[in-house]
Protein backbone atom coordinates (compact mmCIF):
# COMPACT_ATOMS: atom_id res chain seq x y z
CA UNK A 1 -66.86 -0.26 -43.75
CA UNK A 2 -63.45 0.63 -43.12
CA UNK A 3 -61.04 -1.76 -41.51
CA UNK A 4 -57.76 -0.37 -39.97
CA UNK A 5 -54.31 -1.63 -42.04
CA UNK A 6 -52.79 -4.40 -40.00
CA UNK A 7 -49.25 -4.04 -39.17
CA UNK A 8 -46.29 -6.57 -40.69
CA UNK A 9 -44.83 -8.26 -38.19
CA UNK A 10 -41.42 -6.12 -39.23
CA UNK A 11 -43.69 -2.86 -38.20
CA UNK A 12 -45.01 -4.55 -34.80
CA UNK A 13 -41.18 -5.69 -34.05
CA UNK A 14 -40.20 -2.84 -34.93
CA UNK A 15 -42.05 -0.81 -32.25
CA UNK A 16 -41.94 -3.33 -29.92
CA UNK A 17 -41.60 -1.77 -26.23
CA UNK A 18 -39.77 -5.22 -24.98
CA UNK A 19 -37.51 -5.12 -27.88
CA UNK A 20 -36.47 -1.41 -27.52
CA UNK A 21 -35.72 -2.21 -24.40
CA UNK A 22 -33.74 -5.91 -24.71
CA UNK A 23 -31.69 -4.06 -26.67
CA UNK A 24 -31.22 -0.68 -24.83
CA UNK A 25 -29.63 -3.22 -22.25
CA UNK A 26 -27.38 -5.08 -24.62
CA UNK A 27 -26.18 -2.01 -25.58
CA UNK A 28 -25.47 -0.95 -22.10
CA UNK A 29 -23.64 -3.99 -21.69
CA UNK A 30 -21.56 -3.62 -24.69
CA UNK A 31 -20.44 -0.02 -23.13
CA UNK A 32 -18.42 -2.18 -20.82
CA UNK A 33 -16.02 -2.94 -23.26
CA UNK A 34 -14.52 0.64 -23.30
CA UNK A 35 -14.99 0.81 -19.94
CA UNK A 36 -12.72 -1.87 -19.43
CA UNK A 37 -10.30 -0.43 -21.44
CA UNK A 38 -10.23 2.67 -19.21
CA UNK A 39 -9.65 0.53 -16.10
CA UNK A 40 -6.77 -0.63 -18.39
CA UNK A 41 -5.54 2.79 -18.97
CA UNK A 42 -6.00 3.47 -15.22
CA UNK A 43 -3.74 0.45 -14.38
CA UNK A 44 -1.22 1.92 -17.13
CA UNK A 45 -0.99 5.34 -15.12
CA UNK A 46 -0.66 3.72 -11.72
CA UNK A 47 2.13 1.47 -12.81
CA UNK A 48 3.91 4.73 -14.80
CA UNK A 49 3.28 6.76 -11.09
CA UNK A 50 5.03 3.18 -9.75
CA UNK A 51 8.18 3.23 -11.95
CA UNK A 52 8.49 6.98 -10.53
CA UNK A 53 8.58 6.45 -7.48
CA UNK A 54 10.82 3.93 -7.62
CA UNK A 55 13.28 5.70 -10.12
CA UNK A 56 13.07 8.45 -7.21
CA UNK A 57 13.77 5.85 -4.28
CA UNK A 58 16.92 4.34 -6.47
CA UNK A 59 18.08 8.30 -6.75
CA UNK A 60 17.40 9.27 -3.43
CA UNK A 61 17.16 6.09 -0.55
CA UNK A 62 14.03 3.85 -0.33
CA UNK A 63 12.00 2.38 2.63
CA UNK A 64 14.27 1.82 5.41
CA UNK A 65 14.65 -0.61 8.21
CA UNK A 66 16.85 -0.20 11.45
CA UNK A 67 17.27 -3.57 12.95
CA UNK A 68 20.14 -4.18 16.12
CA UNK A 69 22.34 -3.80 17.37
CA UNK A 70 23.18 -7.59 17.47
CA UNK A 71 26.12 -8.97 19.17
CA UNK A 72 27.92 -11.44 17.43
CA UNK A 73 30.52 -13.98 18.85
CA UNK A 74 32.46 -16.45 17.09
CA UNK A 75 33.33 -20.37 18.81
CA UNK A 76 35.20 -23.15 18.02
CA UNK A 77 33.62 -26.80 17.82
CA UNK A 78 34.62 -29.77 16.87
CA UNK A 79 32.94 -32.10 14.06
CA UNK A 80 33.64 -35.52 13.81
CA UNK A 81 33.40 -37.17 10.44
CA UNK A 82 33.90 -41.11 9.62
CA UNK A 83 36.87 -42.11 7.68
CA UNK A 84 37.11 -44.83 5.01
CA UNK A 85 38.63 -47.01 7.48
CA UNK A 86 36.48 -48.94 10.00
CA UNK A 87 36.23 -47.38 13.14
CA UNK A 88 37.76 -44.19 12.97
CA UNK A 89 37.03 -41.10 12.78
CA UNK A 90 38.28 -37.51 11.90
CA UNK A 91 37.91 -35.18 14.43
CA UNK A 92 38.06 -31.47 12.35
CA UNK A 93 38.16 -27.84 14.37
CA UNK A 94 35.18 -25.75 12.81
CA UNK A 95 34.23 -21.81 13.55
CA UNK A 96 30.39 -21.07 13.99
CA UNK A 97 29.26 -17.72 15.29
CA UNK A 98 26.58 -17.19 18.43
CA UNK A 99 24.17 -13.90 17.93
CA UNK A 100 23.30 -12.27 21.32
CA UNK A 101 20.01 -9.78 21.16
CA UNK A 102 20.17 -6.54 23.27
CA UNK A 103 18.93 -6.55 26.82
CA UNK A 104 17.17 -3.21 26.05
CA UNK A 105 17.02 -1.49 23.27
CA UNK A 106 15.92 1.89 22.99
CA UNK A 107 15.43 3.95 19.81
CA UNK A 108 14.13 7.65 19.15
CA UNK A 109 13.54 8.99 15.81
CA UNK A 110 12.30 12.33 14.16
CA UNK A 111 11.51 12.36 10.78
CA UNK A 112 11.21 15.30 8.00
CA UNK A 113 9.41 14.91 5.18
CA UNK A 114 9.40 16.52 1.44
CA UNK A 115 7.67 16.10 -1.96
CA UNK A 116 9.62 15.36 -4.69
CA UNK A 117 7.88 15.29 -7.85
CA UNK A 118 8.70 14.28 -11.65
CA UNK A 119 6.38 15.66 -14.45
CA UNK A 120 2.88 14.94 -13.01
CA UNK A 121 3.61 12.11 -10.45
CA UNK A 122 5.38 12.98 -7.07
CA UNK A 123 6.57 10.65 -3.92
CA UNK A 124 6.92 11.42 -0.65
CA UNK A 125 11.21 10.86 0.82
CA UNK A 126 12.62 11.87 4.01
CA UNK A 127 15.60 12.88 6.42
CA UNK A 128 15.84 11.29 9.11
CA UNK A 129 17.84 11.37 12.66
CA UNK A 130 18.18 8.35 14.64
CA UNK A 131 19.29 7.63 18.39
CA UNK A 132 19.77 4.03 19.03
CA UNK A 133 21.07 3.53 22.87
CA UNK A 134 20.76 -0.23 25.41
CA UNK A 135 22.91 -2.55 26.43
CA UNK A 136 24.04 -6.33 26.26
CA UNK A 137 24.87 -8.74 29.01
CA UNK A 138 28.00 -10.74 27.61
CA UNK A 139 28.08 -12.40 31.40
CA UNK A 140 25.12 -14.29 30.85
CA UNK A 141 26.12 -15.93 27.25
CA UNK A 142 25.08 -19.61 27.66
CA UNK A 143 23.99 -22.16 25.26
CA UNK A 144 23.78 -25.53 26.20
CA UNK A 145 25.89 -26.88 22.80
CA UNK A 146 28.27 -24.04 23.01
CA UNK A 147 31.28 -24.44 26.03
CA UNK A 148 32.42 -21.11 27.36
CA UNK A 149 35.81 -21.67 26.87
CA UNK A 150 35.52 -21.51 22.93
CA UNK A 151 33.82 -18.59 22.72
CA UNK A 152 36.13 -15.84 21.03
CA UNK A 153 34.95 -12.68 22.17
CA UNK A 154 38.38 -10.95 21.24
CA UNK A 155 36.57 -11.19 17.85
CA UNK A 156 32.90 -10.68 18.63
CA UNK A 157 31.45 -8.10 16.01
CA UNK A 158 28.72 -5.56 17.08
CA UNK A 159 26.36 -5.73 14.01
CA UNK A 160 23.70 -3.26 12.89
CA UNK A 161 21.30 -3.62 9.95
CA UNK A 162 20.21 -1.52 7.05
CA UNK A 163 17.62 -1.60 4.31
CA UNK A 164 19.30 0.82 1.87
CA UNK A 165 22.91 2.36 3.30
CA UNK A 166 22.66 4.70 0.22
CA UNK A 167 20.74 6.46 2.78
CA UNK A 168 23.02 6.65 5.17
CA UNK A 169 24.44 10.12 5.65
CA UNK A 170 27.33 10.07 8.85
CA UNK A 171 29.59 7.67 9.67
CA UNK A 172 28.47 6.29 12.83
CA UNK A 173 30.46 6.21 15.59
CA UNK A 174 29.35 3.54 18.05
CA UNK A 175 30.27 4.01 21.88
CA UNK A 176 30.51 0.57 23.05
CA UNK A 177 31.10 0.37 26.91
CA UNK A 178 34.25 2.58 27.17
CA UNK A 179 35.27 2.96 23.87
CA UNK A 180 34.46 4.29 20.97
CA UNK A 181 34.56 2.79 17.16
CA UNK A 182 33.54 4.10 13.65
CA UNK A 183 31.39 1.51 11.71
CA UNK A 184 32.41 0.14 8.72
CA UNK A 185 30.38 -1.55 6.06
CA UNK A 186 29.69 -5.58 6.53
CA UNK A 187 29.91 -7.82 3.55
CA UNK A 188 30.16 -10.74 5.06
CA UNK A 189 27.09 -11.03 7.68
CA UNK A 190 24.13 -12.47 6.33
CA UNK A 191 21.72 -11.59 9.18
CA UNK A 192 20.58 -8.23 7.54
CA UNK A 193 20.25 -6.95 3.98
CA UNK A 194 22.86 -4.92 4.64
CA UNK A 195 25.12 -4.22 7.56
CA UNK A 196 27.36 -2.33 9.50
CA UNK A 197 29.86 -3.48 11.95
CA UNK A 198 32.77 -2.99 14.57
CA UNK A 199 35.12 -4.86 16.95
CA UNK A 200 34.51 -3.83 20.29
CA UNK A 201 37.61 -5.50 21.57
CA UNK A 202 36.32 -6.86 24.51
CA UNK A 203 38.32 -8.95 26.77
CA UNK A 204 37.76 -12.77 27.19
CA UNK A 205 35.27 -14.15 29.38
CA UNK A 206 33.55 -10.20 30.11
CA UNK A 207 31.52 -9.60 32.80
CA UNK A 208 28.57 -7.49 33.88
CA UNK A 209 26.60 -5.00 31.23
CA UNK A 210 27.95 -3.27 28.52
CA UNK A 211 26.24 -0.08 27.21
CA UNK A 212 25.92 0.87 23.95
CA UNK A 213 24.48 4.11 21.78
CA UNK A 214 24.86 5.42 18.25
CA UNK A 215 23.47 7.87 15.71
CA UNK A 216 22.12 7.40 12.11
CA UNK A 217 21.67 9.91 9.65
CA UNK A 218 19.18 8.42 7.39
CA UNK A 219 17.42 8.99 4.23
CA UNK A 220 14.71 6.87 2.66
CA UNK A 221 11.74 7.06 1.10
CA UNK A 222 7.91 6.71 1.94
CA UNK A 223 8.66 4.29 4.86
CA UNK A 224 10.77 4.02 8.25
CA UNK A 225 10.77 0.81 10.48
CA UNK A 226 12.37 -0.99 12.72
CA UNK A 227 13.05 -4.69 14.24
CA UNK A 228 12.02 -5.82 17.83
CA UNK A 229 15.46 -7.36 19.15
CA UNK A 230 15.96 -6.71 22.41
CA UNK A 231 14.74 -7.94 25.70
CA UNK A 232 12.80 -4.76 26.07
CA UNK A 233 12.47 -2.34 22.80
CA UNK A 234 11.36 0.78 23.12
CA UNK A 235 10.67 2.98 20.00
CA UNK A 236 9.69 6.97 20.11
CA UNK A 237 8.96 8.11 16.89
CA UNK A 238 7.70 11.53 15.64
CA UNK A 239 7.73 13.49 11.81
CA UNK A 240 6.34 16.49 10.39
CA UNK A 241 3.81 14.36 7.94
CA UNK A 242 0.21 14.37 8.84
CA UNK A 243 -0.81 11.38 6.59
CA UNK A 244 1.07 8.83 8.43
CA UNK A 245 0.02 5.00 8.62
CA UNK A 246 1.42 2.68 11.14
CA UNK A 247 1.62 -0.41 10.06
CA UNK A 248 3.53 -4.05 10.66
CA UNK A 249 3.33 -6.50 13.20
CA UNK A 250 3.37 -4.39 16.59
CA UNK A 251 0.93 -1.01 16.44
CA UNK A 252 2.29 1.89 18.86
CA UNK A 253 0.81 2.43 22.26
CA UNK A 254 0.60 5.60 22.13
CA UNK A 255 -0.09 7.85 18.99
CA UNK A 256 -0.66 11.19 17.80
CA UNK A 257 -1.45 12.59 14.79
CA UNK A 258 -2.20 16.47 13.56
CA UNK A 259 -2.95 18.33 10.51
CA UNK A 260 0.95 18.19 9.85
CA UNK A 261 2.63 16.00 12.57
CA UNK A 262 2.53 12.82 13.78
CA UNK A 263 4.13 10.79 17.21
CA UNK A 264 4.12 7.66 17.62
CA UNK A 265 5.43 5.06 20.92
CA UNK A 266 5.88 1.25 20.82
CA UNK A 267 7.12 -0.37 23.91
CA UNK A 268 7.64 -4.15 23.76
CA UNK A 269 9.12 -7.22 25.53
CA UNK A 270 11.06 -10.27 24.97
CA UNK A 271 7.59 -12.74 24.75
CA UNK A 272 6.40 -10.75 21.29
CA UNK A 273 9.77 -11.10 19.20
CA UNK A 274 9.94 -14.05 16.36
CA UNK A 275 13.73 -14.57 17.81
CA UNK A 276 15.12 -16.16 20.88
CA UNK A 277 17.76 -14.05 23.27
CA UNK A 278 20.80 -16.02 21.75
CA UNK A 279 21.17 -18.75 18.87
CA UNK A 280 24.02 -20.09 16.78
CA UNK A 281 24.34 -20.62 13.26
CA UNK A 282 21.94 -18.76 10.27
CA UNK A 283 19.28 -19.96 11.95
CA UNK A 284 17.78 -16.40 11.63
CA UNK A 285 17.53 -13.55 9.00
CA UNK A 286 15.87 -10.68 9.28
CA UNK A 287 13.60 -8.83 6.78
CA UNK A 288 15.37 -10.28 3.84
CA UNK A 289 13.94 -11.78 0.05
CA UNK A 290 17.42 -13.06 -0.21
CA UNK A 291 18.46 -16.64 -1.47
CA UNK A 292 18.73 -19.25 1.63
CA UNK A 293 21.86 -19.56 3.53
CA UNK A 294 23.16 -23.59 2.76
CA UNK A 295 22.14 -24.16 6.62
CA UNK A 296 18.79 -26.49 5.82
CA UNK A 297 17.01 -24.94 9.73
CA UNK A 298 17.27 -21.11 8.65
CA UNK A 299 14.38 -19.07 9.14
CA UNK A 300 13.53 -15.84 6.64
CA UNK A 301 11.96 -14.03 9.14
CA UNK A 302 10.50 -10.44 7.05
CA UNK A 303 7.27 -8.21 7.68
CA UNK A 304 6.58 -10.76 10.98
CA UNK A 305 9.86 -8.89 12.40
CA UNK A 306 8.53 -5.60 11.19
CA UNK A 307 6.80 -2.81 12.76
CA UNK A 308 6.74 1.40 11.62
CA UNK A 309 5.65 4.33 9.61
CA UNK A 310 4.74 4.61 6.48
CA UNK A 311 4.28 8.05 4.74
CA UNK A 312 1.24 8.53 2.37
CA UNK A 313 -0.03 10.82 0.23
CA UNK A 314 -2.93 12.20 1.33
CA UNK A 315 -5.42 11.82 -2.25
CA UNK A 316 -4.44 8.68 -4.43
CA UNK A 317 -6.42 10.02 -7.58
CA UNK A 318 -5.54 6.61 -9.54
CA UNK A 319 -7.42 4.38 -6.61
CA UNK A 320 -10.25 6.78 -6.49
CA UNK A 321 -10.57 7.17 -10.50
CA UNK A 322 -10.39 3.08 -10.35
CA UNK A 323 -13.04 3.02 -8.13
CA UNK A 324 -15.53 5.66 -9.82
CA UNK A 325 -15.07 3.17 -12.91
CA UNK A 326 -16.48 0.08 -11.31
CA UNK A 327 -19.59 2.26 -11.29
CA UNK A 328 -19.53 2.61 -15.22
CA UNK A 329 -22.49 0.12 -16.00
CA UNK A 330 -24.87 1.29 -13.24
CA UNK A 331 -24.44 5.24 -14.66
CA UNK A 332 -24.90 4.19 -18.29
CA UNK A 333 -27.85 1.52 -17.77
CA UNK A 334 -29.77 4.17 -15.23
CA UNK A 335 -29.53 6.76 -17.56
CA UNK A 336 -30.37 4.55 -20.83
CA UNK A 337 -33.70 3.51 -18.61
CA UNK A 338 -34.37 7.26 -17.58
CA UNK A 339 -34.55 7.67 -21.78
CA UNK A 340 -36.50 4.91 -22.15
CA UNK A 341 -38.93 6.01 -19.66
CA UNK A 342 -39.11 9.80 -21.55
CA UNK A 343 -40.21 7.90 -24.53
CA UNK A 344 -43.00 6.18 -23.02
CA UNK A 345 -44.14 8.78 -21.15
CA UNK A 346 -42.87 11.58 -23.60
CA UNK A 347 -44.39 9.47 -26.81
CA UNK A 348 -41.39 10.46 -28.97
CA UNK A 349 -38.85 8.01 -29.69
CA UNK A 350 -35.47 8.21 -29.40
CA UNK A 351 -33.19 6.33 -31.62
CA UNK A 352 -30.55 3.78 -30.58
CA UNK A 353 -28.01 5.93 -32.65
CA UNK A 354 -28.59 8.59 -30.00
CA UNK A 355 -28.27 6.00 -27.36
CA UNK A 356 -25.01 4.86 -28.23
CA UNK A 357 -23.87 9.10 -28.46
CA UNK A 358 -24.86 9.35 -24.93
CA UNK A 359 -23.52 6.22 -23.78
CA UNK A 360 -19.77 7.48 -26.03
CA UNK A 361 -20.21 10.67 -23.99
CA UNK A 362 -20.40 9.15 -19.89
CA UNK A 363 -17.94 6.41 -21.40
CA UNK A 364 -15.40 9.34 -22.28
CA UNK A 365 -16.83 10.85 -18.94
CA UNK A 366 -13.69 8.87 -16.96
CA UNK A 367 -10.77 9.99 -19.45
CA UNK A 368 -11.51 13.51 -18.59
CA UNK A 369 -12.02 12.54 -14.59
CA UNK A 370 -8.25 10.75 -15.04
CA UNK A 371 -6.64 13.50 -17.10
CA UNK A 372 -8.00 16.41 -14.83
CA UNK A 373 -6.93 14.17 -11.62
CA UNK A 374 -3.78 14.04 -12.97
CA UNK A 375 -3.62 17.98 -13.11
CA UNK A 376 -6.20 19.07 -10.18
CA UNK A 377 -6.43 16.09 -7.51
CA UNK A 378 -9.88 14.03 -7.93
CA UNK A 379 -11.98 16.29 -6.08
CA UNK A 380 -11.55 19.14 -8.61
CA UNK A 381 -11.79 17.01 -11.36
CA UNK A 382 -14.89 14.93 -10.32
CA UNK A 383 -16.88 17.94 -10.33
CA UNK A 384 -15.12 19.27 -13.71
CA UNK A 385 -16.00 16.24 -15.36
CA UNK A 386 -19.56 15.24 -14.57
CA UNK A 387 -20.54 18.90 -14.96
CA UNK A 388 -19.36 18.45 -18.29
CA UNK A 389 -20.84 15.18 -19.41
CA UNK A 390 -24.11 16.24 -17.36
CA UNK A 391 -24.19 19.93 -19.86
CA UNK A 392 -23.71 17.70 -22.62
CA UNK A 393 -26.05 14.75 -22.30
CA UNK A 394 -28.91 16.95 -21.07
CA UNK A 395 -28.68 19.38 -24.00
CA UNK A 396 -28.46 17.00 -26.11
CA UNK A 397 -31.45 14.67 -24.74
CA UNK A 398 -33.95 18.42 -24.72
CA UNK A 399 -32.71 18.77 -28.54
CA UNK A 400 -34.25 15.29 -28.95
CA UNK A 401 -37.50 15.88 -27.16
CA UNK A 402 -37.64 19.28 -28.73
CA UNK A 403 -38.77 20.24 -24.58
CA UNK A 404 -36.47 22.73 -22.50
CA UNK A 405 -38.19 21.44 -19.11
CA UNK A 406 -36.04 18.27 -20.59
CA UNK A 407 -32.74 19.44 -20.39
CA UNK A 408 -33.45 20.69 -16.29
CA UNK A 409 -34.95 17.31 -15.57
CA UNK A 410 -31.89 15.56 -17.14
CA UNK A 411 -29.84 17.87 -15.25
CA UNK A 412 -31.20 17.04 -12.10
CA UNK A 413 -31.09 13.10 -12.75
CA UNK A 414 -27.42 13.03 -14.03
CA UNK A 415 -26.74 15.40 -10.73
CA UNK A 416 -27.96 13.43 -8.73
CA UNK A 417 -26.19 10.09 -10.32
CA UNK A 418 -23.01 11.34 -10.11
CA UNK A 419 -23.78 13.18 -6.77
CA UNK A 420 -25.40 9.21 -5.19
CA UNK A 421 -21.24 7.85 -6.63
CA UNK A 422 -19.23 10.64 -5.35
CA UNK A 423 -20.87 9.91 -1.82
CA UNK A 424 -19.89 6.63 -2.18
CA UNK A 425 -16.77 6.81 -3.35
CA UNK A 426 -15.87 9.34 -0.33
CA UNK A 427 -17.56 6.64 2.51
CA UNK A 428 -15.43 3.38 3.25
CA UNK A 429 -17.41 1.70 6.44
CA UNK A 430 -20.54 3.09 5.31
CA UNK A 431 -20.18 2.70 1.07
CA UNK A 432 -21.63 -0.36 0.91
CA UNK A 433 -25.08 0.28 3.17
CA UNK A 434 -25.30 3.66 1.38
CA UNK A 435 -25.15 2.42 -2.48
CA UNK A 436 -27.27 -0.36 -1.42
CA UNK A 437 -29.87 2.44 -0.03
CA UNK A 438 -29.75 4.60 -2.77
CA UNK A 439 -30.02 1.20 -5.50
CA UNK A 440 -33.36 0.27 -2.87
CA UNK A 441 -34.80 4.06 -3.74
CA UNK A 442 -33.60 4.00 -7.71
CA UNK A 443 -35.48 0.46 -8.30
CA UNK A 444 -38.79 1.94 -6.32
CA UNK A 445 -38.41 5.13 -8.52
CA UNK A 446 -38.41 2.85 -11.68
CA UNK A 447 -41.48 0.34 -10.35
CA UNK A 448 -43.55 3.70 -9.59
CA UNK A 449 -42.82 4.98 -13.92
CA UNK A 450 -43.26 1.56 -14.82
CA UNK A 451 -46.86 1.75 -13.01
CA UNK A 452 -47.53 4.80 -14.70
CA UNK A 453 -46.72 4.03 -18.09
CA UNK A 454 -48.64 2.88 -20.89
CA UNK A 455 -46.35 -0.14 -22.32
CA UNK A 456 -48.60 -1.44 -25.10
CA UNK A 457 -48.60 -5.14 -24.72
């Protein structure tokens, strides 16, 4: 009578189905340490496309911000300070300064926009022309700590602010009631990054409202904005850019935006500014990282003062390349279980050497989708890519199996994959009930072969 061999315990280990596929997994999971290191290089190449645009923004202008004008107005007060002797004290003549906002303040801006690029990487700069038009109301100056009398508004100082006057391209001449004065550049103010500034001459004690207008010629890069000051702000803005994002603390009322064009319309009152009308001292200071003023009450006031445009590029292939990577582990572990399932049902077994190939090949899969972005935009190079890996993988896997129906059904899985991440990666409100769909259908797909295969244990 013939009794059949019995296996080692190395042999039945050896073909263990659990085993084969404990470690199929592990292996899967060890793919994520190249994949990691892609999201590294990915990280490298945005921060290279960062320094680029920046080393473009110091050559050219970068993001600007308009802010006044602001009226300021020097006064005398007196401190009093105790002496070493008893009761006395030592009465000493000071100069602060009292900033007056704009009753209205009206602004309207049109913006042209160019691509400038440097080897592969571009940004996105601008010309700019700016009308900036209101008026103040010197007669109704109070403060309750301030006496009329020691105001000095021989000296008062119209003030406007700049992000970047590298930018600035004409010397602005501001019409200030009836006269006219060329602005100069401002070292001394601290309300604004940098300023501009003239004396009005106006007469002591004035009167009634002054108007005011001006002109900028501006340059700057990738963003324009502006500061709500006045009593009443209004802000018309429109560009020949038709990625546009508005963005800051106010959102226009009114906006418009084309293949190639964009408007957009802010109106806003004195109850939604971060300022008062009037204050004294460096209370305030606007939009500005800058070290503090010695004055222990002064407020940094930055993007809560803000509101504009900013000008993007329409595809960021390094944010979409980042993204397709966080996928990395649910492509490589799908298609490691779609070859474990062609063994079982296939009965030919596939070797962990040729696991770890295929797994090298989608790992490599997202250098070539990040060097063709580069080159083609992500689109383009999405489709270059995974057609590539998908050729390779599925030739490969039929050469295995030794089956050309092989290499169309791999074809058709690895399509439709990559097709099931693209989707995603395109969706934003919908991504997450769509992948979480599709992962529903992929784990019913994998119960049904799991019911219809023959593990042997």
């Amino acid at each position: 009578m013939n009794e059949t061999p019995t296996q080692s315990p190395v042999s039945r280990l050896h073909e263990s189905v659990l085993l084969k596929l404990f470690l199929v997994v592990v292996l899967a999971l060890l793919l994520l340490i190249p994949s990691n290191a892609i999201q590294s290089l990915i990280r490298e190449r945005q921060e290279r496309q960062a320094t680029v645009i920046n080393e473009i923004s110091g050559s050219w202008a970068g993001a600007q911000l308009v802010g006044g004008p602001v009226l300021a107005v020097p006064y005398r007060y007196v401190e009093k300070e105790e002496t070493k002797t008893a009761d006395s004290l030592k009465m000493t003549q000071k100069e602060g300064m009292l900033y007056v906002m704009p009753e209205k303040l009206n602004v309207t801006g049109k913006l042209s926009a160019e691509k400038r690029e440097r080897g592969i990487f571009e940004s996105v700069v601008y010309r700019s022309g700016i009308n900036v038009s209101g008026n103040f109301d010197p007669g109704d100056v109070r403060h309750p700590d301030i006496n009329p009398a020691d105001l000095k508004w021989d000296k008062a100082r119209v003030i406007i602010g700049l992000a970047d006057i590298k930018g600035l391209k004409n010397y602005p001449v501001i019409r200030f009631g009836a006269g006219k004065h060329v602005a100069e550049p401002d070292y001394e103010t601290q309300l604004f990054q940098k300023s501009l500034s003239v004396l009005p001459g106006l007469t002591d004690s004035p009167t009634g409202k002054v108007d005011f207008e001006f002109d900028l010629q501006l340059n700057g890069s990738q963003n324009l904005s502006f500061l709500h000051l006045g009593k009443t702000t209004t802000v018309k803005l429109e560009g020949d850019w038709g990625t546009p994002k508005f963005e800051g603390r106010y959102l226009p009322d009114k906006q418009h935006t084309t293949a190639n064009s964009f408007q957009g319309e802010w109106k806003l009152i004195g109850y939604n500014r971060i300022c008062p009308q009037q204050w004294k001292g460096n209370r305030y200071r606007f939009a500005l990282p800058a070290p503090a003023l010695p004055d222990t009450d002064m407020k940094t006031e930055s993007d809560d003062a803000v509101f504009g445009v900013s000008l993007l590029l329409p595809v960021d292939q390094y944010q979409k390349t980042m993204r397709t990577s966080k996928y990395a582990i649910l492509i490589i572990l799908l298609t490691f279980l779609s070859l474990f399932f062609t063994e079982l049902i296939r009965k030919h077994r596939i070797h962990l050497l040729h696991y770890i190939l295929v797994g090298a090949a989608m790992t490599i899969y997202y250098v070539l989708l990040l060097s063709f972005a580069e080159k083609t935009g992500f689109n383009w190079a999405y489709l270059i890519a995974s057609s590539a890996t998908i050729i390779l993988v599925s030739s490969f896997v039929a050469s295995l199996i030794r089956k050309r129906d092989i290499s169309f059904l791999y074809t058709g899985i690895l399509s439709t994959f990559y097709g099931f991440i693209y989707v995603i990666i395109q969706l934003e409100d919908f991504a997450l009930m769509v992948g979480s769909i599709g992962l529903f259908v992929i784990v019913a797909l994998l119960m049904y072969f799991a019911r219809k295969t023959e593990l042997g244990w």
